[in-house]
Protein backbone atom coordinates (compact mmCIF):
# COMPACT_ATOMS: atom_id res chain seq x y z
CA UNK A 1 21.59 6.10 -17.20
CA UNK A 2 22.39 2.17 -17.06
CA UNK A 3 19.91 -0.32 -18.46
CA UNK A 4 17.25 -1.65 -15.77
CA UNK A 5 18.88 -5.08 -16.71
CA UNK A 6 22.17 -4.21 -15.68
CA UNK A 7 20.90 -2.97 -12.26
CA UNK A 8 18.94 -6.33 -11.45
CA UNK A 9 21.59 -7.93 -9.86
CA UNK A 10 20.98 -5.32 -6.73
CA UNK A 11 17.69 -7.25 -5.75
CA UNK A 12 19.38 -10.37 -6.62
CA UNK A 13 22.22 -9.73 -3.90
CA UNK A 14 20.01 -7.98 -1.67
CA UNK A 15 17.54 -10.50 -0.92
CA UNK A 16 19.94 -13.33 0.42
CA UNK A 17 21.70 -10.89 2.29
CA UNK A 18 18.71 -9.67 3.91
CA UNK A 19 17.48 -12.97 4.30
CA UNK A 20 20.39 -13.88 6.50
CA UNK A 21 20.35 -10.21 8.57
CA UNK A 22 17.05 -11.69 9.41
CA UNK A 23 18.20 -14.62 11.03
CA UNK A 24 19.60 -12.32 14.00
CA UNK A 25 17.44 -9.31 13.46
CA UNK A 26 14.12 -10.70 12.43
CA UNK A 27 12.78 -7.20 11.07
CA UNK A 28 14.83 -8.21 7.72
CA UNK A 29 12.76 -11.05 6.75
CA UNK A 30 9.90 -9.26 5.86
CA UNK A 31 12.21 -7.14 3.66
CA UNK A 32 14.15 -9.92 2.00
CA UNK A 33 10.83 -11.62 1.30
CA UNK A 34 9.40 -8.08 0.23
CA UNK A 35 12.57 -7.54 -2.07
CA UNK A 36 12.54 -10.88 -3.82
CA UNK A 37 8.62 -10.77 -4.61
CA UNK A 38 7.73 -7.47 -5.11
CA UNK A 39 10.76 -6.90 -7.96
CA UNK A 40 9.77 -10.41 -9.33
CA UNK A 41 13.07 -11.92 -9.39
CA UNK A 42 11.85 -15.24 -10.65
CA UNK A 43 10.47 -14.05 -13.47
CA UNK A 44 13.89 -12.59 -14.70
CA UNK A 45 15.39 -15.86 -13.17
CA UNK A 46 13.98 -18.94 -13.87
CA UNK A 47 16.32 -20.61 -11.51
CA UNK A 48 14.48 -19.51 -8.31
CA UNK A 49 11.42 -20.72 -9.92
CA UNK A 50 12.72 -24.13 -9.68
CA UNK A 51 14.43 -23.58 -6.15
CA UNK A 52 10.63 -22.27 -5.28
CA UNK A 53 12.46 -19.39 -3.70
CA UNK A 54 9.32 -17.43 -2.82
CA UNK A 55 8.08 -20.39 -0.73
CA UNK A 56 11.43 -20.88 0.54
CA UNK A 57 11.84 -17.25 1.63
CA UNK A 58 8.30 -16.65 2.66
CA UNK A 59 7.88 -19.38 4.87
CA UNK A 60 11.32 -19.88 6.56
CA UNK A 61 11.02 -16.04 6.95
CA UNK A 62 7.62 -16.35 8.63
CA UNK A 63 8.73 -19.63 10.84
CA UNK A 64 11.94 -17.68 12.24
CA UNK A 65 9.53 -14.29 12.74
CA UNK A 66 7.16 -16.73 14.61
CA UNK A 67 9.59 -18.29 16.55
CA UNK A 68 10.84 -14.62 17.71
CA UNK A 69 9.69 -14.06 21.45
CA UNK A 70 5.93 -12.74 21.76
CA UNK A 71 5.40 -12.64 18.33
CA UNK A 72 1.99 -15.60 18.89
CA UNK A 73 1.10 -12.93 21.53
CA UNK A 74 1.34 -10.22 18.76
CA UNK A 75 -0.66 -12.13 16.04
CA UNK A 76 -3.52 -12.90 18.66
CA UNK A 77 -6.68 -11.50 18.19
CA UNK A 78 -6.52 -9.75 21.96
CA UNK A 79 -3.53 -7.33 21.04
CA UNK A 80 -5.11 -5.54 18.39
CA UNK A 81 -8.44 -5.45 16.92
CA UNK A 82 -7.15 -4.81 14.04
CA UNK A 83 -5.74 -8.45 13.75
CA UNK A 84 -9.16 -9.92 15.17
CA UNK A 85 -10.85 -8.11 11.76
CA UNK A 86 -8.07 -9.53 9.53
CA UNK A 87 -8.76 -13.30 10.55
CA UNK A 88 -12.62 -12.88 10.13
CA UNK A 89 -11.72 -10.97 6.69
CA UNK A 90 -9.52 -14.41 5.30
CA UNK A 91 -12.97 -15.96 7.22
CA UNK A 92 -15.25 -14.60 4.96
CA UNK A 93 -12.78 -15.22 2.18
CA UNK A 94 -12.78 -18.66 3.01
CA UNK A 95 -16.25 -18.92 3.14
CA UNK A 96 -16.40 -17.07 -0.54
CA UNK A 97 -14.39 -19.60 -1.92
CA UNK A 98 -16.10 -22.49 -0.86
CA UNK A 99 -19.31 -20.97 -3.35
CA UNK A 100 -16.75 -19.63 -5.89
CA UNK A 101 -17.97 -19.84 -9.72
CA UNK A 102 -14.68 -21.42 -10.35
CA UNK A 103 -11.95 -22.79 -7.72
CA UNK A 104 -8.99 -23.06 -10.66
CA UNK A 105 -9.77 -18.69 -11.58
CA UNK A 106 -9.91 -17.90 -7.76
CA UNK A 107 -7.13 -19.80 -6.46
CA UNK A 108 -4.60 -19.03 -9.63
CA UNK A 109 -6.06 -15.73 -9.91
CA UNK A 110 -6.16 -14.13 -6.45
CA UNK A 111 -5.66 -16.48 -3.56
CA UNK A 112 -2.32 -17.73 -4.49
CA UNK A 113 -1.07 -14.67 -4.23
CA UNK A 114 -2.68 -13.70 -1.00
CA UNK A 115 -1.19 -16.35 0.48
CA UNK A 116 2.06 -14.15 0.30
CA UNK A 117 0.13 -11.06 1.29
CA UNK A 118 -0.91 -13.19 4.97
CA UNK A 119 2.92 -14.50 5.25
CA UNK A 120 3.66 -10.57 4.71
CA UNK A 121 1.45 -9.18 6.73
CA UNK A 122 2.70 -12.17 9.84
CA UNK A 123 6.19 -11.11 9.11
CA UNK A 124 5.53 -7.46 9.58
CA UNK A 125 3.45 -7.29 12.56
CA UNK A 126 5.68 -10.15 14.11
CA UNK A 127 8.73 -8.77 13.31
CA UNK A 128 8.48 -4.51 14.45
CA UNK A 129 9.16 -4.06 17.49
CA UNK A 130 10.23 -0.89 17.84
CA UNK A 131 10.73 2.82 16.28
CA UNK A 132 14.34 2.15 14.86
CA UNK A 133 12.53 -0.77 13.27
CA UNK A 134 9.46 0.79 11.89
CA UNK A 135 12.01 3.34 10.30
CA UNK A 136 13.74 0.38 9.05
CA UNK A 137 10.54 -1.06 7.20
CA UNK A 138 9.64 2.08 5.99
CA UNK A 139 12.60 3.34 4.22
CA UNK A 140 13.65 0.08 2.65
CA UNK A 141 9.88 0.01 1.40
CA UNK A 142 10.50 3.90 -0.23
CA UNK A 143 13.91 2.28 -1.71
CA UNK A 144 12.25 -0.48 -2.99
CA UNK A 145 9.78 1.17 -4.42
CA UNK A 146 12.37 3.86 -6.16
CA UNK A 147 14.37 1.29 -7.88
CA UNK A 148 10.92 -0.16 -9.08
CA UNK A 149 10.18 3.21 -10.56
CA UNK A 150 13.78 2.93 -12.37
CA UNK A 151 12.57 1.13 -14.94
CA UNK A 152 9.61 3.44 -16.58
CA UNK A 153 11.67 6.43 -15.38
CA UNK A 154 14.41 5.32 -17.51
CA UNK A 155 12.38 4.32 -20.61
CA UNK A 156 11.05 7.93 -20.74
CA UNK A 157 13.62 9.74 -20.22
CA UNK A 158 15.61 7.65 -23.26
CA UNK A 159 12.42 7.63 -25.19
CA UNK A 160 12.89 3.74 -25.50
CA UNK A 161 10.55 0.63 -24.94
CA UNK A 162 7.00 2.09 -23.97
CA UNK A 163 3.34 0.82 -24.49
CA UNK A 164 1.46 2.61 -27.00
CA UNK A 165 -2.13 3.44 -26.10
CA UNK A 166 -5.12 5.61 -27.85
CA UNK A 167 -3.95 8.67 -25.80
CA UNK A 168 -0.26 8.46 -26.33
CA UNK A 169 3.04 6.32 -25.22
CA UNK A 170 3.26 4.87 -21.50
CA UNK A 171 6.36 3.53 -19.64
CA UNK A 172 5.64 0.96 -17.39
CA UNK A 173 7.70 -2.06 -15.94
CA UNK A 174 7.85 -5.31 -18.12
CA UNK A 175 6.17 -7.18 -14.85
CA UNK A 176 5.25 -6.26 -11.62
CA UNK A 177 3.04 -3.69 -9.53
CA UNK A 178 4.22 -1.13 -12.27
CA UNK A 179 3.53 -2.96 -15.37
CA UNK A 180 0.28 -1.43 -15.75
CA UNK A 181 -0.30 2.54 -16.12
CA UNK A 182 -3.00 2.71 -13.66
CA UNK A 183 -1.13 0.36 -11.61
CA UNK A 184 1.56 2.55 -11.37
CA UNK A 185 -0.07 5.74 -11.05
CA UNK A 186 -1.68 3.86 -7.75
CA UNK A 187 1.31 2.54 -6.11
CA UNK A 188 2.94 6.13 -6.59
CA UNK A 189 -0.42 7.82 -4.88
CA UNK A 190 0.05 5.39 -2.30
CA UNK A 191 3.77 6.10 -1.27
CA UNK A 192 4.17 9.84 -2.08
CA UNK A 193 2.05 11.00 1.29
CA UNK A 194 4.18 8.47 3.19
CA UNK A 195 7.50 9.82 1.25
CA UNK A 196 6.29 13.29 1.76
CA UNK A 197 5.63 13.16 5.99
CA UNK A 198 9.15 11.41 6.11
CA UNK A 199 10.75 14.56 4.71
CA UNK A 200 9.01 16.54 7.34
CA UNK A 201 10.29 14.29 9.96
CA UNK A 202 13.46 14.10 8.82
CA UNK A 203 16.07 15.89 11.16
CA UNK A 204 19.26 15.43 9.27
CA UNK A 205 20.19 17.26 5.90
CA UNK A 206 21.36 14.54 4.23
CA UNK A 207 18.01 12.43 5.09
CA UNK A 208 16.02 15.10 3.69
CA UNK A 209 17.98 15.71 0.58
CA UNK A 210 17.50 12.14 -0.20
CA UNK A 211 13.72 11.96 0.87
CA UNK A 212 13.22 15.32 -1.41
CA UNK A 213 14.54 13.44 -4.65
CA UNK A 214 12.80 10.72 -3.73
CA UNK A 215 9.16 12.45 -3.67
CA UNK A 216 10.53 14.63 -6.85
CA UNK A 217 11.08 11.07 -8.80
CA UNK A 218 7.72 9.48 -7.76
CA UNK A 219 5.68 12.51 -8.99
CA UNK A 220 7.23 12.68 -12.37
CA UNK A 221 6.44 8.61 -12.43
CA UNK A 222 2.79 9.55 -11.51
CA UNK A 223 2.50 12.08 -14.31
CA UNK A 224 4.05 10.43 -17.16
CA UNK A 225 2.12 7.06 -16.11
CA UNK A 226 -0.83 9.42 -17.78
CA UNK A 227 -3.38 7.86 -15.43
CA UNK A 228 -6.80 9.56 -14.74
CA UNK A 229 -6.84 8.22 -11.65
CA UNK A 230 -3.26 9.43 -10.98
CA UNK A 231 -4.39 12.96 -11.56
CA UNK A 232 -7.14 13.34 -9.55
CA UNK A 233 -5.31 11.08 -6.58
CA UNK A 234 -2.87 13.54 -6.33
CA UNK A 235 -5.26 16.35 -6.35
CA UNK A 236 -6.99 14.46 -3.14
CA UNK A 237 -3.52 14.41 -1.83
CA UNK A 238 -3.28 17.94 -2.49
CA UNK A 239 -6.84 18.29 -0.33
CA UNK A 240 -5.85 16.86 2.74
CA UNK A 241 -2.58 18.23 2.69
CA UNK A 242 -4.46 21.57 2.95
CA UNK A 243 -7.14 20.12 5.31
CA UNK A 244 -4.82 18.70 7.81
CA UNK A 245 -2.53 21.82 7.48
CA UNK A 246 -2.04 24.39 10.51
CA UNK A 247 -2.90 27.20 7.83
CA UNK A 248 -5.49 25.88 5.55
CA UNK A 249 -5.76 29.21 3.88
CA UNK A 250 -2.58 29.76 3.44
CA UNK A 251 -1.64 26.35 2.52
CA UNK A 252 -4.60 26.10 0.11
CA UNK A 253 -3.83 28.62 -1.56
CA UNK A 254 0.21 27.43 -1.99
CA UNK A 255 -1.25 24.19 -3.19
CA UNK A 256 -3.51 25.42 -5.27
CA UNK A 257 -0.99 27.79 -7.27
CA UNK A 258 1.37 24.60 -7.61
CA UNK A 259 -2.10 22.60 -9.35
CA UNK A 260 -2.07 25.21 -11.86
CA UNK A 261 1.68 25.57 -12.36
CA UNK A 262 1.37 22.29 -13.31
CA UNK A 263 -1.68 22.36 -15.40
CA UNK A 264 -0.22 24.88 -17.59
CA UNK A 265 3.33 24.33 -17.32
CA UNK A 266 3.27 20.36 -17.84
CA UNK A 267 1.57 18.85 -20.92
CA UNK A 268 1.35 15.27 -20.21
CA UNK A 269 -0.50 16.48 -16.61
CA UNK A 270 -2.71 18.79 -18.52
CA UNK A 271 -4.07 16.52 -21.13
CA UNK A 272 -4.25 13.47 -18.69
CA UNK A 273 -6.66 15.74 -16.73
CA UNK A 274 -8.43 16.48 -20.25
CA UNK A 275 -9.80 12.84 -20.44
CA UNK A 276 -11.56 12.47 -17.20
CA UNK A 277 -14.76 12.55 -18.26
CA UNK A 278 -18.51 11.59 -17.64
CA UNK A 279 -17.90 9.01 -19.49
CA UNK A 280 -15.05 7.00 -17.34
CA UNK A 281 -17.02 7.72 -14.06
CA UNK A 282 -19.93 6.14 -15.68
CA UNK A 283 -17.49 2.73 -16.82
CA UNK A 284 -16.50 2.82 -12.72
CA UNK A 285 -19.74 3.70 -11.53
CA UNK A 286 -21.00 0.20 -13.21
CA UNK A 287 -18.66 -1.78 -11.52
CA UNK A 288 -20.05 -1.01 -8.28
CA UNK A 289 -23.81 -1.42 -9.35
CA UNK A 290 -22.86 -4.52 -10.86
CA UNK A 291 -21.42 -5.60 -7.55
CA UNK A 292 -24.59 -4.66 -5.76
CA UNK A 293 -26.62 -6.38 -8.27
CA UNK A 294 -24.54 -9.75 -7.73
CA UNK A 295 -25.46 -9.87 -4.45
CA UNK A 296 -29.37 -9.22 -5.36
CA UNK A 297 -28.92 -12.19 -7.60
CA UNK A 298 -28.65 -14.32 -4.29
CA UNK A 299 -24.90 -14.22 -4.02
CA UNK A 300 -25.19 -13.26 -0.47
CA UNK A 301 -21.46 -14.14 0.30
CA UNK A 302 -19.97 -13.56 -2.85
CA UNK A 303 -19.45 -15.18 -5.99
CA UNK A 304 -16.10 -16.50 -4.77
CA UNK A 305 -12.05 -14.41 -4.49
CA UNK A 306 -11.16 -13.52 -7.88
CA UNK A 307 -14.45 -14.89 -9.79
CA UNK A 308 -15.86 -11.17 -10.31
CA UNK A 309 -15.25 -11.16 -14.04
CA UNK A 310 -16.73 -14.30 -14.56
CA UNK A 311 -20.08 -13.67 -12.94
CA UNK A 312 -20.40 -10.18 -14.60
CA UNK A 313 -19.48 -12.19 -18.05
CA UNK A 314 -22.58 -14.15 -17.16
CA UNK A 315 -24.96 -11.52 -15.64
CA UNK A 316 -24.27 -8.07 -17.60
CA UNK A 317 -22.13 -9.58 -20.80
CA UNK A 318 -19.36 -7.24 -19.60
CA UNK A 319 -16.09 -9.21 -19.57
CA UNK A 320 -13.75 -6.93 -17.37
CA UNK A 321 -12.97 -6.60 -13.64
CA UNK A 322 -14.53 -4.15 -11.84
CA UNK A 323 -12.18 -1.05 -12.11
CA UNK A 324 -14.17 -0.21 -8.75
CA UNK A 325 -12.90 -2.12 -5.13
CA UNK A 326 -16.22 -1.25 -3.64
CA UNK A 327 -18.28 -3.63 -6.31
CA UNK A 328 -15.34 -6.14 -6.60
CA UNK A 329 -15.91 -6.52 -2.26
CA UNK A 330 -19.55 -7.20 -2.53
CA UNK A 331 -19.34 -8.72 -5.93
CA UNK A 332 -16.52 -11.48 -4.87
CA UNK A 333 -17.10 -11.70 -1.08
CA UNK A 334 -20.20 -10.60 -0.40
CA UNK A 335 -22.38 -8.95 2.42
CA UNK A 336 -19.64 -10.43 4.81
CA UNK A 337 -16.79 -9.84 3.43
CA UNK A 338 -17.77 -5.60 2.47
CA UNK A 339 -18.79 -5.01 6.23
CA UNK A 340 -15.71 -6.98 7.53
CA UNK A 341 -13.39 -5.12 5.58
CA UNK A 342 -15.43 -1.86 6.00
CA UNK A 343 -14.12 -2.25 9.90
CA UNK A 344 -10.54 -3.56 9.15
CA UNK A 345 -10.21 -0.03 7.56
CA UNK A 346 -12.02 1.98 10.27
CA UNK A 347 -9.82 -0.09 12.84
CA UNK A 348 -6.86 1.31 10.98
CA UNK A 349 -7.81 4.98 10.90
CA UNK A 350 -8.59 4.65 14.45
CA UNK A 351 -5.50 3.23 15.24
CA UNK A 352 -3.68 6.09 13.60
CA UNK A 353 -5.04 8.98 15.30
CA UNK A 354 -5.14 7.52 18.46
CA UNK A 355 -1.33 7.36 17.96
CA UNK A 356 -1.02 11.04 16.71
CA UNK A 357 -3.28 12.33 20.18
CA UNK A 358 -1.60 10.23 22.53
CA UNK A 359 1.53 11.65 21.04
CA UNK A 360 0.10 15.17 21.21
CA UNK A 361 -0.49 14.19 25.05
CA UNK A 362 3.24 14.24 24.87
CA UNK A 363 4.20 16.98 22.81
CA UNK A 364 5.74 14.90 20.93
CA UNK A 365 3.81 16.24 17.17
CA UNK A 366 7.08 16.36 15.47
CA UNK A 367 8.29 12.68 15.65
CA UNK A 368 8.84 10.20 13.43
CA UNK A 369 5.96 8.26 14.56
CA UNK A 370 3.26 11.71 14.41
CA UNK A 371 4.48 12.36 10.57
CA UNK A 372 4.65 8.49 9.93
CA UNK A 373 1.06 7.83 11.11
CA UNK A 374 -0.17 11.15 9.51
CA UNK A 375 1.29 9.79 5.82
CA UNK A 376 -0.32 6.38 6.64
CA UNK A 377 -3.59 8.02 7.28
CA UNK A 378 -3.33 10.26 3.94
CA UNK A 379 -2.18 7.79 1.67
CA UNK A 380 -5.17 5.34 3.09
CA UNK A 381 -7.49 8.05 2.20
CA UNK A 382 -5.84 8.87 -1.62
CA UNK A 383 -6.07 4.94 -2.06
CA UNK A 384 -9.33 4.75 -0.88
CA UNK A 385 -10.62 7.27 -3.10
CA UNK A 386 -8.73 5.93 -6.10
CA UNK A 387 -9.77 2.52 -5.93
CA UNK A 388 -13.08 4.17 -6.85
CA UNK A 389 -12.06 3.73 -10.31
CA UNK A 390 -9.58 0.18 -9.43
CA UNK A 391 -9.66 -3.17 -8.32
CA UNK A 392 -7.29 -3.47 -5.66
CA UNK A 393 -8.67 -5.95 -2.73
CA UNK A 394 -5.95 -8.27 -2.40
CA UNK A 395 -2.97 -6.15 -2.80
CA UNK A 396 -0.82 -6.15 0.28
CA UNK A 397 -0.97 -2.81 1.03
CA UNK A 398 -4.09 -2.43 3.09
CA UNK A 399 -2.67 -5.60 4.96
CA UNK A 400 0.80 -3.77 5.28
CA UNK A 401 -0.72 -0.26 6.32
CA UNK A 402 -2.68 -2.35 8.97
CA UNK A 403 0.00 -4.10 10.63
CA UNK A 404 2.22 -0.74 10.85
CA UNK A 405 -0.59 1.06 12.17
CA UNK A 406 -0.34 -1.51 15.20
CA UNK A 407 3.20 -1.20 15.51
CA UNK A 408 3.16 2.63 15.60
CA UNK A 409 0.50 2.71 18.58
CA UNK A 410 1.76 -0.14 20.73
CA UNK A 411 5.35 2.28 21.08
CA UNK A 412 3.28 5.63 21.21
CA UNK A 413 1.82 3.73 24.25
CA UNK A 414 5.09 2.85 25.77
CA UNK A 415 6.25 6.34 25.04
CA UNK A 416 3.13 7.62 26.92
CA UNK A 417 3.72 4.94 29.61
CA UNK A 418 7.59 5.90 30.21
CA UNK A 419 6.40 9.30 30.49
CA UNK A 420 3.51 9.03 33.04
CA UNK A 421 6.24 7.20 35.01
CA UNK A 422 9.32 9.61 35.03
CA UNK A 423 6.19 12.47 35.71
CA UNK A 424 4.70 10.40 38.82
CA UNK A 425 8.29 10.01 39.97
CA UNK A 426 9.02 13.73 39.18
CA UNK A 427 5.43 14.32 41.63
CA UNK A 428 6.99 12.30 44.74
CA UNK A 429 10.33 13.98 44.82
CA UNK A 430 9.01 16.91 44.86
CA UNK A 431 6.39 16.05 47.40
C-alpha cells in the first residue's frame, strides 16, 4: 500500500480541476470546494494558506453557483421550507452570538467554520439540478470520503502511526473529520446507509462491485475506530434495515446472525461493545441535563455558538463539551435555536418520504432517487441517535442532507408531473 503522503497530490490536482469543470457545469463547485476543505489541503500546504484558497474557492464557487439561472429562486424561503427553517436557524444563531460568553471562543471555535458549512450548503442546493447531478454529488462525496478513510485504513493494516488510548491503539487521520476515533466512527455511520442503498440501486455490475468494496472498507474503518458509539450506530443501522425491510422476519433474523458473527468472530468489535457501560451513558446523559440546566440559569437563547464548555466550566466545574447534541442545542443556542432546529430536521424527514410515496405513485420504488432518499433517511436517523453521546451541531452534514433532500423531491415532482401528462394525453387519445 503507498504512503497517505504520496497519494495527497490526488486532492491537490483534483480540486483546481474541479474548480474549473464548475465554471461550465456549476454542480462541480460544490465538489472542488468540498475536496479542498474537507481533506484539509492547507494544512499539508501552507501555500494555500497564504493564497486563502478556501475563501478563494468558497466564495468564487458560491458567486458563479449564484449567478447560475434560478438559483436566488432556489435559495428563497418559498421553494422549500426547508430553506425558510435554515435562515431562522443562522437567526437564532445570530441572536446567540450577540449574548455569547466569549465572541473570540465562538467565532474561532464554531462560526468560522460554519461560514463554510452556509457557502456549502448555497452551493449544493444552488447547484443540483437534476438526477445525473444528484448522482454526481453523491458519489464524489462516497469517493471523498474513501480516500479520507485511506489514511487510518492504511496505518492498521501496516501496524504503523496510531494513537494509543486506555483501551488499546486507534488509527485515525493526522487532521480532519477522521482525526478523532469517535469522529470517525460517526462520519462512517453516517455514509454506510447512504453507501449501502446505492448498491441496491445500482444497475450495472461494475457500479456495484465498486459500491460493495466501498461499504466493505467503511465498516472495517468503523470497527477498528473502536468507538462505542460506532458499535451501537451500526446496530441502529442494523434496526432499520430490518424495520424498513419487505421481510422483517426474515431480514431480522439475517441481520441478527451477521451481529453475532461479528461479535464472536471479530475481537476489536467484541470488546468495543464490552465497554459500553452505565457508566458512559451516565457521562452523555449529563451533557444534556447540563444543557437544560443552562437554560434554567436564564440563558433563554443560549450561552452563545461554541461557548458550551465555557459556561459548564463555570456552572458544573466540568471542562468538556457536551458529548450530547441535544444539551450542546439548548446549552449554546437556546430555547430558539433547539425548536428551530427540531423542525429543520422534521422538514427533512418529511421531505424524504414524500419523495419515496410520490415515487411509489409511480412505481418507480427501485430508482436511484427511492434508494437515495431511503439512505438519507437512515443515516439521519443512525446520526441522530449517535449524537446522543456527540457534539455535532455545526458539522455540514445536517446542512448537506437538507439541501439534497430538496433536490431529490423537486425532480420526484417533475417525474410525477411528466407522468400525469403523458397519462392525461394517453386518456384523450383514447377518448
Amino acid at each position: 500500500m503507498p504512503d497517505p503522503d504520496i497519494i495527497r497530490f490526488i486532492p491537490l490536482l483534483l480540486f483546481p480541476i474541479l474548480f474549473i469543470m464548475g465554471l461550465f457545469r456549476p454542480v462541480f463547485m460544490p465538489i472542488s470546494f468540498m475536496v479542498l476543505w474537507l481533506s484539509k489541503l492547507p494544512h499539508y500546504y501552507p501555500e494555500l494558506v497564504s493564497i486563502h484558497a478556501e475563501a478563494l474557492v468558497g466564495g468564487l464557487g458560491t458567486i458563479r453557483v449564484l449567478l447560475y439561472k434560478n438559483t436566488l429562486m432556489r435559495l428563497g424561503i418559498k421553494y422549500d421550507l426547508i430553506n425558510k427553517y435554515f435562515y431562522f436557524f443562522l437567526l437564532s444563531i445570530a441572536l446567540s452570538f450577540i449574548f455569547a460568553w466569549s465572541y473570540q471562543h465562538s467565532w474561532d471555535y464554531k462560526l468560522y467554520d460554519f461560514i463554510k458549512v452556509l457557502l456549502f450548503y448555497c452551493m449544493v442546493l444552488g447547484s443540483i439540478r437534476d438526477k445525473n447531478e444528484i448522482k454526481i454529488f453523491i458519489w464524489s462525496l462516497a469517493f471523498l470520503y474513501l480516500y479520507l478513510a485511506y489514511e487510518p485504513l492504511y496505518q492498521f493494516v501496516t501496524g504503523t502511526g496510531g494513537v494509543e488510548e486506555m483501551f488499546g491503539t486507534v488509527y485515525i487521520s493526522e487532521v480532519g473529520i477522521f482525526s478523532g476515533h469517535v469522529s470517525l466512527a460517526n462520519n462512517m455511520n453516517q455514509i454506510i446507509p447512504i453507501i449501502f442503498f446505492l448498491f441496491l440501486s445500482a444497475r450495472k455490475k461494475s457500479i456495484k462491485i465498486i459500491a460493495l468494496i466501498t461499504l466493505l472498507v467503511f465498516i472495517v474503518v468503523l470497527i477498528m475506530s473502536k468507538s462505542r458509539g460506532g458499535v451501537l450506530g451500526f446496530m441502529m443501522f442494523a434496526g432499520c434495515l430490518t424495520y424498513y425491510s419487505k421481510n422483517r422476519i426474515r431480514n431480522g433474523v439475517l441481520i441478527g446472525i451477521i451481529l453475532m458473527l461479528f461479535a464472536i468472530s471479530l475481537v476489536s468489535f467484541k470488546a468495543t461493545a464490552s465497554r459500553i457501560d452505565e457508566g458512559s451513558a451516565q457521562g452523555r446523559l449529563s451533557g444534556l441535563i447540563h444543557g437544560i440546566e443552562m437554560v434554567l440559569k436564564g440563558n433563554l437563547i443560549g450561552v452563545g455558538p461554541g461557548c458550551y464548555r465555557l459556561a459548564r466550566s463555570k456552572y458544573f466545574h466540568h471542562t468538556l463539551d457536551s458529548h450530547n447534541i441535544y444539551g450542546q442545542i439548548l446549552g449554546d443556542l437556546g430555547i430558539p435555536g433547539a425548536i428551530i432546529w427540531f423542525f429543520l430536521i422534521r422538514q427533512i424527514f418529511i421531505n424524504l418520504i414524500k419523495s419515496r410515496r410520490k415515487l411509489k405513485l409511480i412505481s418507480m420504488e427501485n430508482s436511484f432517487l427511492y434508494h437515495l432518499s431511503m439512505g438519507l433517511q437512515i443515516s439521519l436517523f443512525v446520526r441522530l441517535f449517535v449524537c446522543l453521546a456527540s457534539h455535532a451541531l455545526y458539522i455540514y452534514y445536517w446542512y448537506i442532507v437538507a439541501a439534497l433532500s430538496i433536490a431529490i423531491l423537486k425532480n420526484v415532482e417533475i417525474l410525477l408531473e411528466k407522468h400525469e401528462t403523458i397519462n392525461k394525453k394517453d386518456v384523450t387519445v383514447v377518448g
